[in-house]
Protein backbone atom coordinates (compact mmCIF):
# COMPACT_ATOMS: atom_id res chain seq x y z
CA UNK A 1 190.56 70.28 174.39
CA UNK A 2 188.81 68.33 177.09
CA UNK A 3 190.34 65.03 178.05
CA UNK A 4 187.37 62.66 178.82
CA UNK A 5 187.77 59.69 180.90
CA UNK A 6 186.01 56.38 179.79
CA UNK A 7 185.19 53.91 182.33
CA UNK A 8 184.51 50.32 181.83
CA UNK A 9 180.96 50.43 182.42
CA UNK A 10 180.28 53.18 179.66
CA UNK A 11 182.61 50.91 177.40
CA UNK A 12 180.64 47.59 177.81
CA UNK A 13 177.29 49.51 177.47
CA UNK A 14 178.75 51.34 174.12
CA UNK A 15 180.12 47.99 172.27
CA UNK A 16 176.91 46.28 173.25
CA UNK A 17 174.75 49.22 171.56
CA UNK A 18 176.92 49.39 168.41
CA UNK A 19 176.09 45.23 168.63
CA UNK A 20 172.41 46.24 168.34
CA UNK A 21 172.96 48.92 165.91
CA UNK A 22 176.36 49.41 163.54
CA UNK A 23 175.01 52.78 162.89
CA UNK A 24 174.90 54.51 165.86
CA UNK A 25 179.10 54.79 165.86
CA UNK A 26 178.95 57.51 163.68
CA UNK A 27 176.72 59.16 165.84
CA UNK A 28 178.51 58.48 169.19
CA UNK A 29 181.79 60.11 167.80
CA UNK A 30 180.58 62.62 166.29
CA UNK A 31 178.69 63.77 169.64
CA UNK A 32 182.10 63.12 171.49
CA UNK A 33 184.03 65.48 169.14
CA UNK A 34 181.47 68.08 170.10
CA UNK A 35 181.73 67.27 173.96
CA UNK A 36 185.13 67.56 174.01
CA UNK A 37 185.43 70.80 171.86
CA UNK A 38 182.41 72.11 174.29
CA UNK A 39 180.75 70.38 176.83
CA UNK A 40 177.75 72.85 176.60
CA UNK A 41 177.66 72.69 172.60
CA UNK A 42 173.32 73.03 172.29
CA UNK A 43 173.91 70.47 169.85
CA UNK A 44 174.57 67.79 172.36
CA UNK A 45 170.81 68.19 174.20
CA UNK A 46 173.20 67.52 177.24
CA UNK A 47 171.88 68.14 181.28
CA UNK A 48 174.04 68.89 184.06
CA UNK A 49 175.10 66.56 186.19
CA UNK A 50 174.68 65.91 189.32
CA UNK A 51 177.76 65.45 192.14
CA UNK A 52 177.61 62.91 194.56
């Protein structure tokens, strides 16, 4: 399984989102289960990346 690393940023912008909507955590985990299982899961609607 993919280990994902969170950083603070994302973590701030996620607990202010679930502030705005309580809903949205279901979705969030749910689409992290499937990241982490496969990154390219079509289910996701993900886009590569770009490096710096």
């Amino acid at each position: 399984m993919l280990q994902i690393e969170f950083r603070d940023s994302y973590r701030v912008d996620l607990e202010e989102l679930l502030t705005e909507d309580g809903d949205m955590s279901d979705l969030v985990e749910e689409a992290t289960k499937l990241f982490r299982k496969n990154p390219d899961d079509t289910r996701l609607d993900s886009h590569p990346l770009r490096r710096r």
